[in-house]
C-alpha atoms as a PDB file:
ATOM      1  CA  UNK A   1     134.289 142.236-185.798  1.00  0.00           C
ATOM      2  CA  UNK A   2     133.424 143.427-189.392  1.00  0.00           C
ATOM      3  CA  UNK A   3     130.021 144.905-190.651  1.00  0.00           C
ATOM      4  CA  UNK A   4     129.359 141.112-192.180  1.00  0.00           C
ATOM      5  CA  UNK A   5     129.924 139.297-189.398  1.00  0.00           C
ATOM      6  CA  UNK A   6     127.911 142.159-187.424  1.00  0.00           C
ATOM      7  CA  UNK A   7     124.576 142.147-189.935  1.00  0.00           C
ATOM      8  CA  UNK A   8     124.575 138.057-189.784  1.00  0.00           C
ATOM      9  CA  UNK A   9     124.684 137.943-185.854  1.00  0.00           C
ATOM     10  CA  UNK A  10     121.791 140.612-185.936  1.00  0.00           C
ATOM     11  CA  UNK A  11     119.825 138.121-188.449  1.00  0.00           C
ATOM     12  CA  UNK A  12     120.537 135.307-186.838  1.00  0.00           C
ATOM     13  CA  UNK A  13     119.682 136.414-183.261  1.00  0.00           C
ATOM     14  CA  UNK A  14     116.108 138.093-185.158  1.00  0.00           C
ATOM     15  CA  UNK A  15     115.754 134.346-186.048  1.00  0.00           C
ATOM     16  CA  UNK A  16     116.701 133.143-182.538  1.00  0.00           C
ATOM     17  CA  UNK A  17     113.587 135.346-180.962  1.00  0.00           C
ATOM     18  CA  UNK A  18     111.253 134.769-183.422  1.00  0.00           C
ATOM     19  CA  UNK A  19     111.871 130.567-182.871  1.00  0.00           C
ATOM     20  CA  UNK A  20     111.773 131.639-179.137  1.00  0.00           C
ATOM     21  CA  UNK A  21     108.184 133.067-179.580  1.00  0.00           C
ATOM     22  CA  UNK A  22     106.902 130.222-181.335  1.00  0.00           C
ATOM     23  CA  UNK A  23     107.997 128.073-178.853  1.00  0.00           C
ATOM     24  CA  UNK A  24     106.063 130.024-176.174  1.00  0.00           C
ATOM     25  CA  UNK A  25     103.145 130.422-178.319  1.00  0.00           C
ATOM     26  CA  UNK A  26     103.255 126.565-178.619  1.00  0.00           C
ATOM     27  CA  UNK A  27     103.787 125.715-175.355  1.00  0.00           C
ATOM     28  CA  UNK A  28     100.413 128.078-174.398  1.00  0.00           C
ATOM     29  CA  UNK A  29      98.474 126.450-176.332  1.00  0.00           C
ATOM     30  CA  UNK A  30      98.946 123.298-175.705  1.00  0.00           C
ATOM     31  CA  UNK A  31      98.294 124.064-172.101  1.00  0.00           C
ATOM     32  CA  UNK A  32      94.658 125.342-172.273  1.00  0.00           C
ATOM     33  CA  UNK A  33      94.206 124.374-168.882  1.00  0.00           C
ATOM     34  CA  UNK A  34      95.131 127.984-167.801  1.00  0.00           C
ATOM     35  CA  UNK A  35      95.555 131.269-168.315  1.00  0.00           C
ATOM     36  CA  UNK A  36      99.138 132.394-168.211  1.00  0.00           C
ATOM     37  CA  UNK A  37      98.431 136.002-167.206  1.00  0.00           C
ATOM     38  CA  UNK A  38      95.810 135.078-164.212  1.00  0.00           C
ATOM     39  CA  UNK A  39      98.211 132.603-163.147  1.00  0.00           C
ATOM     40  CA  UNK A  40     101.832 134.790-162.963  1.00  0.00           C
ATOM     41  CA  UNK A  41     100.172 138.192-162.850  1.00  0.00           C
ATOM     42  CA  UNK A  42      97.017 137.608-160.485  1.00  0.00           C
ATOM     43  CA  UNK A  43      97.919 134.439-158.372  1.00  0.00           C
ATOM     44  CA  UNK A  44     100.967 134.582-157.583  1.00  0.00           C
ATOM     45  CA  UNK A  45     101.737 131.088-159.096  1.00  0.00           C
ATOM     46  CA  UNK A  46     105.317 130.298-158.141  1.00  0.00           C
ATOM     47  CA  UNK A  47     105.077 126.666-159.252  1.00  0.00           C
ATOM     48  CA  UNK A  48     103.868 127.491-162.646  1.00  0.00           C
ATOM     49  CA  UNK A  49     106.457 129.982-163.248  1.00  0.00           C
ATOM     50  CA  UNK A  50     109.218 127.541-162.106  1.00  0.00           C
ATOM     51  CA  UNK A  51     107.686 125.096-164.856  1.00  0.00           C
ATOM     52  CA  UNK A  52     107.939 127.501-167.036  1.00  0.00           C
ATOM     53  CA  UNK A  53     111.280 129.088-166.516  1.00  0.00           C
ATOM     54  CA  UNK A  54     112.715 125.262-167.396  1.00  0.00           C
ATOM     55  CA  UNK A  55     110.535 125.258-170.357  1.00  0.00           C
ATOM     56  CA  UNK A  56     112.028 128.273-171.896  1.00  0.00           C
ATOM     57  CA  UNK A  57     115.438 127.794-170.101  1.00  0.00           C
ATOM     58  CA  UNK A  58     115.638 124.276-172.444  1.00  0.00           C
ATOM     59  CA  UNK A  59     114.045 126.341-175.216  1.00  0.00           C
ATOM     60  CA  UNK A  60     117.412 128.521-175.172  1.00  0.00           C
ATOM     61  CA  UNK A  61     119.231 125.442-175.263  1.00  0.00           C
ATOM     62  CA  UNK A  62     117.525 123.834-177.983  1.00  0.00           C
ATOM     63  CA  UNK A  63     117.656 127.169-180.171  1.00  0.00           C
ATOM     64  CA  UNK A  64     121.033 127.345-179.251  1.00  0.00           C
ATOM     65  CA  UNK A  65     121.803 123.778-180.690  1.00  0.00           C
ATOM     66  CA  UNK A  66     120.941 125.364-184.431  1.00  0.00           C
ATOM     67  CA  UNK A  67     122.857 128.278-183.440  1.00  0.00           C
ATOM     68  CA  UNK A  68     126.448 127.019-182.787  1.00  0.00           C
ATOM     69  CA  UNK A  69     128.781 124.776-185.049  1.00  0.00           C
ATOM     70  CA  UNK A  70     130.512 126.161-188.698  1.00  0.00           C
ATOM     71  CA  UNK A  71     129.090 128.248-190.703  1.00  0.00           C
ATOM     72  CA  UNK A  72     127.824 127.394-194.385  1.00  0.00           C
ATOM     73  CA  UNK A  73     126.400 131.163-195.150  1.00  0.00           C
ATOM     74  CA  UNK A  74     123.834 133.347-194.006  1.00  0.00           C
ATOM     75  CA  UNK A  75     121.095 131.348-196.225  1.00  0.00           C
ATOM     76  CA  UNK A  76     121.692 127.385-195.114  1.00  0.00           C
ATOM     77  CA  UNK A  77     122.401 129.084-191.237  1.00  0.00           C
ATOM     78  CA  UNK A  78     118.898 130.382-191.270  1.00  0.00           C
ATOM     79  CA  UNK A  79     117.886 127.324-193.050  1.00  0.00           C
ATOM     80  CA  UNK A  80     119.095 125.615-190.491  1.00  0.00           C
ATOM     81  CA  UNK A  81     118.243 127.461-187.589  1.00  0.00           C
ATOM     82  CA  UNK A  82     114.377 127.368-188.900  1.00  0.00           C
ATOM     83  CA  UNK A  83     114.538 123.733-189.602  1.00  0.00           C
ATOM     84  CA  UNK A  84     116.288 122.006-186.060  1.00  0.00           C
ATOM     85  CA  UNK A  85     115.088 124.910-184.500  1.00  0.00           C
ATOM     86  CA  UNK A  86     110.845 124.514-185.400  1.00  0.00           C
ATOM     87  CA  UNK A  87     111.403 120.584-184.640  1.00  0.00           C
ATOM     88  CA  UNK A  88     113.215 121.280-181.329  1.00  0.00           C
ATOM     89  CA  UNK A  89     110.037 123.054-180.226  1.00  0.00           C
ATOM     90  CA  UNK A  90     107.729 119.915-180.991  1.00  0.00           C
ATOM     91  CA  UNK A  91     110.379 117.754-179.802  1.00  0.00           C
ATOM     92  CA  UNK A  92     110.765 119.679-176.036  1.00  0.00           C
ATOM     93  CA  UNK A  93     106.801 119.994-175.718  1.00  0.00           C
ATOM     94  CA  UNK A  94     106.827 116.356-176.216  1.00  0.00           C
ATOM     95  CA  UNK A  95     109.491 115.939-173.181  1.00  0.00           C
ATOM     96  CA  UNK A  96     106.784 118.416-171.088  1.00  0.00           C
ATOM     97  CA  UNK A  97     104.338 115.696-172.124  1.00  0.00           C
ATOM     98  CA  UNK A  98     106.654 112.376-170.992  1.00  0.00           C
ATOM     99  CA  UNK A  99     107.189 114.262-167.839  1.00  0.00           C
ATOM    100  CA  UNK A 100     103.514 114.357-167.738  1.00  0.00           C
ATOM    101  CA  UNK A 101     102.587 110.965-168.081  1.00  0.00           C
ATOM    102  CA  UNK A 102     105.633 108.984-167.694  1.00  0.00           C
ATOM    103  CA  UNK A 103     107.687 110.442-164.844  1.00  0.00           C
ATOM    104  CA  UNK A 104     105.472 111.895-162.645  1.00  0.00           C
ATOM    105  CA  UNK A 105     102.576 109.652-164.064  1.00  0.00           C
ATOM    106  CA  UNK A 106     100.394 109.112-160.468  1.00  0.00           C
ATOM    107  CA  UNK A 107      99.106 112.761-160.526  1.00  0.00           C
ATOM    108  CA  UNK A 108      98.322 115.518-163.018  1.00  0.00           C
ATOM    109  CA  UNK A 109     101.167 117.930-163.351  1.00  0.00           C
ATOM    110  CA  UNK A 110      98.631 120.777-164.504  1.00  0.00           C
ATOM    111  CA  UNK A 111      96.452 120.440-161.588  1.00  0.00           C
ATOM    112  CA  UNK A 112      99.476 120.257-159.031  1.00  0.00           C
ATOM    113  CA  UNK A 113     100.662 123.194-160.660  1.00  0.00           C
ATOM    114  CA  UNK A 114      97.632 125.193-161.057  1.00  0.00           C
ATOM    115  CA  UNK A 115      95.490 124.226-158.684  1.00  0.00           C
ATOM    116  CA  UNK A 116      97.863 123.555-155.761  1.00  0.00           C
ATOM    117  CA  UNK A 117     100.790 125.726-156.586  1.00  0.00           C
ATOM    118  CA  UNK A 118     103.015 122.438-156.085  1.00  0.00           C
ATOM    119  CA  UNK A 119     106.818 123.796-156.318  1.00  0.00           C
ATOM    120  CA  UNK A 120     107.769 119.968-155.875  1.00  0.00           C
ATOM    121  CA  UNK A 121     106.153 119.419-159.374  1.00  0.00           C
ATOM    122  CA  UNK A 122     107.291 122.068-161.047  1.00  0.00           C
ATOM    123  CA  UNK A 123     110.663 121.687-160.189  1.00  0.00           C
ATOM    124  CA  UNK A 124     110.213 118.803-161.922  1.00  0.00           C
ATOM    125  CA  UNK A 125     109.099 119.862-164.769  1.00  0.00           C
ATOM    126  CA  UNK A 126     111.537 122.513-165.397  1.00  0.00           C
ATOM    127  CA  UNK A 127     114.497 120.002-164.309  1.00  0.00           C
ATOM    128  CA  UNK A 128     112.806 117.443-167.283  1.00  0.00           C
ATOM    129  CA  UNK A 129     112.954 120.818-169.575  1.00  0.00           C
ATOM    130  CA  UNK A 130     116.027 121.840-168.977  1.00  0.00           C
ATOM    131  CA  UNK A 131     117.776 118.019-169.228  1.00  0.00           C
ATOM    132  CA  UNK A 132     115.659 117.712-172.262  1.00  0.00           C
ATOM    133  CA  UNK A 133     116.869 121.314-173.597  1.00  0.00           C
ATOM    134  CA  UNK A 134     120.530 119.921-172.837  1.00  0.00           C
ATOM    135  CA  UNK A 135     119.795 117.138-175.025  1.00  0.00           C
ATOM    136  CA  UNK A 136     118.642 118.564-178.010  1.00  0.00           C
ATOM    137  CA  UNK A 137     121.215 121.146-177.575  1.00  0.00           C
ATOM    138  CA  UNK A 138     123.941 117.524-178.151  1.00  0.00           C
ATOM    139  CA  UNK A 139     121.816 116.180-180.770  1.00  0.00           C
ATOM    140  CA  UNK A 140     121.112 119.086-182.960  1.00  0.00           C
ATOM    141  CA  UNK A 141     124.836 120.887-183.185  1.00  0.00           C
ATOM    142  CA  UNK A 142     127.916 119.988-184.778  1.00  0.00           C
ATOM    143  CA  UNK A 143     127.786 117.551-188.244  1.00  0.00           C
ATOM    144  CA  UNK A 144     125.129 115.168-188.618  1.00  0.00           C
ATOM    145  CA  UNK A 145     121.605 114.752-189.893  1.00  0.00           C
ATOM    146  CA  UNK A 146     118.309 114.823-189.371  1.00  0.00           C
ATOM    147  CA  UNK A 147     117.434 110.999-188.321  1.00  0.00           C
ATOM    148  CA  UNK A 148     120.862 111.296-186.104  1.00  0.00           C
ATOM    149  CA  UNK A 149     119.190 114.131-184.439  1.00  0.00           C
ATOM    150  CA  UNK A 150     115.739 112.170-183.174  1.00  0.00           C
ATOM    151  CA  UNK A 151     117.623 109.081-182.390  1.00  0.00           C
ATOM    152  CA  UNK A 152     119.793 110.795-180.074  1.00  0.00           C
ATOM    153  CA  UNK A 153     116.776 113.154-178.767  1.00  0.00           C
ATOM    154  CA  UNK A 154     114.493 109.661-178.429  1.00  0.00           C
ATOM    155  CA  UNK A 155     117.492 107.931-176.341  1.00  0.00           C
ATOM    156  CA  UNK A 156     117.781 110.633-174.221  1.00  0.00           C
ATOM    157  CA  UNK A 157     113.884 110.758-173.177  1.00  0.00           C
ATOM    158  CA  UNK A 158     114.053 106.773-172.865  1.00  0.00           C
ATOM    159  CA  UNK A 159     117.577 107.553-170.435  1.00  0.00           C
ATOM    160  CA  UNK A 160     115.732 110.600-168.689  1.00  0.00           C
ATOM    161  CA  UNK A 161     113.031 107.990-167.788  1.00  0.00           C
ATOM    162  CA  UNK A 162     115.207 105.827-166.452  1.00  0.00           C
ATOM    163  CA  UNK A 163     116.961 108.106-164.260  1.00  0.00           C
ATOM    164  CA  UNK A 164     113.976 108.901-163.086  1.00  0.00           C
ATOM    165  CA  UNK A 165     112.992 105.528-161.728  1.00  0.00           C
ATOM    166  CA  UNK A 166     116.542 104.489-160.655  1.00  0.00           C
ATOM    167  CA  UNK A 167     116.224 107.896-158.433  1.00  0.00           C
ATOM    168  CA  UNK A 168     113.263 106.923-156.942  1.00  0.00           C
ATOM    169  CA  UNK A 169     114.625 103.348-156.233  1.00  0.00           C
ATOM    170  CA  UNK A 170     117.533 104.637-154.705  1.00  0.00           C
ATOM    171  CA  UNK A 171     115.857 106.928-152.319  1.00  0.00           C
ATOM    172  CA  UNK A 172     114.265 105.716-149.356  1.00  0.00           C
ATOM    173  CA  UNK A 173     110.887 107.384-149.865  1.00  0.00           C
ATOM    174  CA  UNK A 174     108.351 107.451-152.953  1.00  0.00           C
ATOM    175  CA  UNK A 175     108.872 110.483-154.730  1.00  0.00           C
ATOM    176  CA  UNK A 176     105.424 110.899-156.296  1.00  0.00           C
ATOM    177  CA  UNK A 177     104.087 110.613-152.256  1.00  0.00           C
ATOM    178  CA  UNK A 178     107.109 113.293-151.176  1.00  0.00           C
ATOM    179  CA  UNK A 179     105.837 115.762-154.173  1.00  0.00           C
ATOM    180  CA  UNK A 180     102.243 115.518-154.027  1.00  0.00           C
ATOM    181  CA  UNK A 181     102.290 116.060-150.368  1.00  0.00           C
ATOM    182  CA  UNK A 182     103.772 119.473-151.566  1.00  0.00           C
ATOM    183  CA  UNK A 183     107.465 118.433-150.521  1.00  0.00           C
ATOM    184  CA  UNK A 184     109.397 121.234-152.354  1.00  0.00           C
ATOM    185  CA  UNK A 185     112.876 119.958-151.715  1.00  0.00           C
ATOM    186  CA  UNK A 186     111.968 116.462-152.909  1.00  0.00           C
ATOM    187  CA  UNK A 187     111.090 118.071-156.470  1.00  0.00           C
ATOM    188  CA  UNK A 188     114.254 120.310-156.390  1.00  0.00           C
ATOM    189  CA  UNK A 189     116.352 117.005-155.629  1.00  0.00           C
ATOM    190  CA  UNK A 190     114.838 114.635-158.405  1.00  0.00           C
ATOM    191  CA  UNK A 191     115.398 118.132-160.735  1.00  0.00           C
ATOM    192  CA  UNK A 192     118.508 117.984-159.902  1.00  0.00           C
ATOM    193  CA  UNK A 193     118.816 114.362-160.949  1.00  0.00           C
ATOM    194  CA  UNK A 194     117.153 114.820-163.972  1.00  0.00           C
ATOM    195  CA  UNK A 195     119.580 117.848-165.082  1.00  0.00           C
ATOM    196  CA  UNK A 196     122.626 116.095-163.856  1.00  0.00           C
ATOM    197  CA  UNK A 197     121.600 113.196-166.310  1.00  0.00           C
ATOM    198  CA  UNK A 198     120.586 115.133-169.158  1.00  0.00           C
ATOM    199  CA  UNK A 199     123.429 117.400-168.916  1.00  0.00           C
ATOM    200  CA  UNK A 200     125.954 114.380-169.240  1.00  0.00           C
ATOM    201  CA  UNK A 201     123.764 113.046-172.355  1.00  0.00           C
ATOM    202  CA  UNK A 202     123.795 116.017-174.281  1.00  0.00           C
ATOM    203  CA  UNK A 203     127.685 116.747-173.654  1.00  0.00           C
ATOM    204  CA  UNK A 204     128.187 113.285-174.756  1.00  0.00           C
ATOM    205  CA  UNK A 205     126.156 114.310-178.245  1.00  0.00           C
ATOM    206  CA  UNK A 206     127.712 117.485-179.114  1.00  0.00           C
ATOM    207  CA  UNK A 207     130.840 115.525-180.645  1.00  0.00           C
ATOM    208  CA  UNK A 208     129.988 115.848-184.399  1.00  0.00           C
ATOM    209  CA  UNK A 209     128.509 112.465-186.064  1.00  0.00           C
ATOM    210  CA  UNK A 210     130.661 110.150-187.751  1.00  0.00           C
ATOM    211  CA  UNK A 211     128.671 106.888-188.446  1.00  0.00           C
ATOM    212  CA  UNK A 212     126.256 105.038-185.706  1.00  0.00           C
ATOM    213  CA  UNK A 213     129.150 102.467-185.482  1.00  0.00           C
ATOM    214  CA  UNK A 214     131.099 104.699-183.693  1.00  0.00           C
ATOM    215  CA  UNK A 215     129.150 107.968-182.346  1.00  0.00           C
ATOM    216  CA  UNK A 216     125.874 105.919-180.845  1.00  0.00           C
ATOM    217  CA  UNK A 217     127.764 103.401-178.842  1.00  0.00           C
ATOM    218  CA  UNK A 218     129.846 106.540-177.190  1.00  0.00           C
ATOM    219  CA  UNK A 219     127.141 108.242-176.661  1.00  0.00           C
ATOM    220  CA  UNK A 220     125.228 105.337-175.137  1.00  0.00           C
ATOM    221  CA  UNK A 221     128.141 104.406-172.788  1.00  0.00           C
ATOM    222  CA  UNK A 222     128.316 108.450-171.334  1.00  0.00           C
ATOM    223  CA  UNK A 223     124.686 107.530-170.198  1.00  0.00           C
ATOM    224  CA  UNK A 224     125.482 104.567-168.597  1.00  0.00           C
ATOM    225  CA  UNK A 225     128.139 106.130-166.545  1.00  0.00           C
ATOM    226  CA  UNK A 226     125.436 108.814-165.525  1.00  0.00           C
ATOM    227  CA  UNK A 227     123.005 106.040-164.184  1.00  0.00           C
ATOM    228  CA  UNK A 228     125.663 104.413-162.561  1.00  0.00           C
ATOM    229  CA  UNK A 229     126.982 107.392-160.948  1.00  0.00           C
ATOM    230  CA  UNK A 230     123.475 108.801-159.147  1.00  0.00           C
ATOM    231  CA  UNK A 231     123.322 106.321-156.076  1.00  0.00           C
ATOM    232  CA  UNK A 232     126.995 107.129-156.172  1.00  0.00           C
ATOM    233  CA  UNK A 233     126.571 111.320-155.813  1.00  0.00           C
ATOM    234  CA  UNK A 234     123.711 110.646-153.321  1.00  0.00           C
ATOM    235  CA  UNK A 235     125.949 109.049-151.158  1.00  0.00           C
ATOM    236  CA  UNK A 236     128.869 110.918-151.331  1.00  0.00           C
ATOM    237  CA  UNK A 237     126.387 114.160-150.684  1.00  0.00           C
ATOM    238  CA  UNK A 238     125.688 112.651-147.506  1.00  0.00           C
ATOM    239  CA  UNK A 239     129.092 111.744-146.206  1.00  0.00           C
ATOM    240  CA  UNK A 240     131.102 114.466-147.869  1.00  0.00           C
ATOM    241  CA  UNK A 241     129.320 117.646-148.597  1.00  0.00           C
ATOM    242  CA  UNK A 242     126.624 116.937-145.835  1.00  0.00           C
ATOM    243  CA  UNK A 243     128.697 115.073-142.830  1.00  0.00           C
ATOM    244  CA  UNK A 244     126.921 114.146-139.928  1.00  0.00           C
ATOM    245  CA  UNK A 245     123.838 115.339-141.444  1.00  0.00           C
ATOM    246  CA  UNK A 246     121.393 111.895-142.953  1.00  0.00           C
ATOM    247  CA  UNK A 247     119.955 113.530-146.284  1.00  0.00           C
ATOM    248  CA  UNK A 248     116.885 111.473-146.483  1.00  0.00           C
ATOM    249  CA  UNK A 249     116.153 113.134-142.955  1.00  0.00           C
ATOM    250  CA  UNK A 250     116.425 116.421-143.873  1.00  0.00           C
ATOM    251  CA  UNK A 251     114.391 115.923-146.888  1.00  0.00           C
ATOM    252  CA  UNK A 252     111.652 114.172-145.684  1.00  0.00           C
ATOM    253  CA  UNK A 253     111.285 112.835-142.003  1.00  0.00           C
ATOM    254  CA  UNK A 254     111.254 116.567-140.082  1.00  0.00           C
ATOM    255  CA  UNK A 255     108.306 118.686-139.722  1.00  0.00           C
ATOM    256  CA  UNK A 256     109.920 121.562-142.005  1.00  0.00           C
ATOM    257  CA  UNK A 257     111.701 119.642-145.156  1.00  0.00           C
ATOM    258  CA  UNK A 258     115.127 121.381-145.900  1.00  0.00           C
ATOM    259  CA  UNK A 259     115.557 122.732-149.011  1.00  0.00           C
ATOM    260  CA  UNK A 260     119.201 123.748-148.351  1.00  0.00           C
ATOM    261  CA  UNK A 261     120.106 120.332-148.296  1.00  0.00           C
ATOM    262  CA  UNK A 262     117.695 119.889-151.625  1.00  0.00           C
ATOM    263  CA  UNK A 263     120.007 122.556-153.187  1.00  0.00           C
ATOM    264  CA  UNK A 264     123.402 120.658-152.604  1.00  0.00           C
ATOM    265  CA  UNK A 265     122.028 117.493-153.492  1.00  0.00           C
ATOM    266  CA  UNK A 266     120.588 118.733-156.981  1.00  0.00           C
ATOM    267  CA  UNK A 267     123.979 120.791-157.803  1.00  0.00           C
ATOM    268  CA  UNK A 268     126.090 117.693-156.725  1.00  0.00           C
ATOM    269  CA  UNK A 269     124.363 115.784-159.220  1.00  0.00           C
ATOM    270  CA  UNK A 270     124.726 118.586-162.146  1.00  0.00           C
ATOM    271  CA  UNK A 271     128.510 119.141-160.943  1.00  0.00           C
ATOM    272  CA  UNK A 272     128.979 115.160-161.115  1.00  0.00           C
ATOM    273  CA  UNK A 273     127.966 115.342-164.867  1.00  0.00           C
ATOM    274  CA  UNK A 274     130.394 117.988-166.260  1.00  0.00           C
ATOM    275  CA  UNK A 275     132.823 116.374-163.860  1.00  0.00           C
ATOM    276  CA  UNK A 276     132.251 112.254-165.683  1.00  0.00           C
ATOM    277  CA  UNK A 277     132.680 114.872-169.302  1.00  0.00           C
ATOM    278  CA  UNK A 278     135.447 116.506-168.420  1.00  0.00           C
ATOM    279  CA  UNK A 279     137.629 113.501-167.148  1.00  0.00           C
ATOM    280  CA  UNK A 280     136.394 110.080-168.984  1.00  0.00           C
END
């Protein structure tokens, strides 16, 4: 590594922090609702924290998106990094704000997280952050543009939706019911979901773009594999890496839900995503 190479990592990564910051700064103030401090510092607020923790986990991931790919010089990398880095911010708060009122639309996510300390909720809110974070991370690297960039970023919140409801039709119980009754492994297995599909839909963006004759219709088919696949990695969970065990059971119809079997299921989903990339 030579002393060039060495002073435009340290700029670059000074860049990197300082988009980081604004991100958090954003994200604070568009949530008004509480105090960040009281919450994490004075009560204890796991839920919040998990929120958040996706928030700035898909922050790194969007950041990272401006980050990676060739090099054109120091000046167009910062460029860069300010420009697709500043609109990834706006564009991830908006994903916060679809997970608000689109996927878990019956309830208030702020008062489940504040007020009730609802780990179910904010697993799903850091699961929609970090799929979301996966998907900018696709649509902002490698060659392309601008408009190619919130096309791919819009398809992938109208696909994250989607996942969302074909999870909930797939699963024998209603998983706005599961997480407002403060079902924590319900949450962590529709986050899992949710990263699984986002995951597959951002790997399937980071090829660089050629033309929207032949990148979009790629990208669109990866997604459809990744809907079609969910009822799929449910049931295999429960015959393969849960035999004998019924995983709707152990999620919701015993007195203490299990959120060991909430764990396998969401990393079956994620691992079923870089599996479909790795092999179609």
């Amino acid at each position: 590594m030579n002393l060039d190479t060495l002073l435009t990592g340290a700029v670059l990564l000074a860049g990197f922090f300082a988009i980081f910051y604004i991100g958090k700064k954003v994200n604070d103030l568009l949530h008004k609702e509480y105090d960040l401090n009281k919450e994490l510092v004075h009560a204890d607020n796991p839920a919040l924290a998990l929120a958040l923790v996706g928030y700035y986990a898909g922050l790194v991931l969007t950041i990272g998106g401006a980050l990676v790919g060739p090099t054109g010089g120091i000046v167009a990398d910062l460029r860069d990094l300010f420009i697709y880095g500043l609109s990834g911010v706006v564009l991830l708060n908006i994903s916060w704000y679809l997970c608000d009122k689109v996927i878990l639309r019956k309830f208030k996510v702020s008062d489940e997280l504040v007020r009730d300390h609802n780990q179910g909720t904010g697993a799903v809110v850091a699961g929609t952050c970090i799929a979301s974070g996966f998907i900018l991370f696709g649509s902002i690297q490698g060659e392309g543009n601008y408009l190619s960039m919130l096309v791919f970023w819009a398809s992938g919140q109208v696909l994250l939706i989607l996942a969302a409801k074909l999870y909930n039709v797939i699963t024998p119980y209603d998983i706005h019911d599961e997480i407002e009754k403060d079902n924590v492994p319900a949450g962590v297995s529709a986050a899992g979901a949710l990263i699984g599909m986002g995951t597959l839909i951002g790997l399937a963006a980071e090829n660089d773009f050629v033309s929207w004759a032949e990148s979009y219709p790629s990208y669109l088919a990866y997604a459809a594999i990744g809907l079609a696949v969910i009822p799929t990695v449910r049931l295999l969970t429960d015959k393969l890496l849960l035999p004998g065990v019924n995983l709707t059971d152990e999620i919701v119809n015993q007195e203490k839900p299990n959120l060991g079997a909430a764990y396998i299921e969401a990393f079956s989903y994620i691992a079923a995503a870089f599996a479909i990339y790795w092999c179609v």
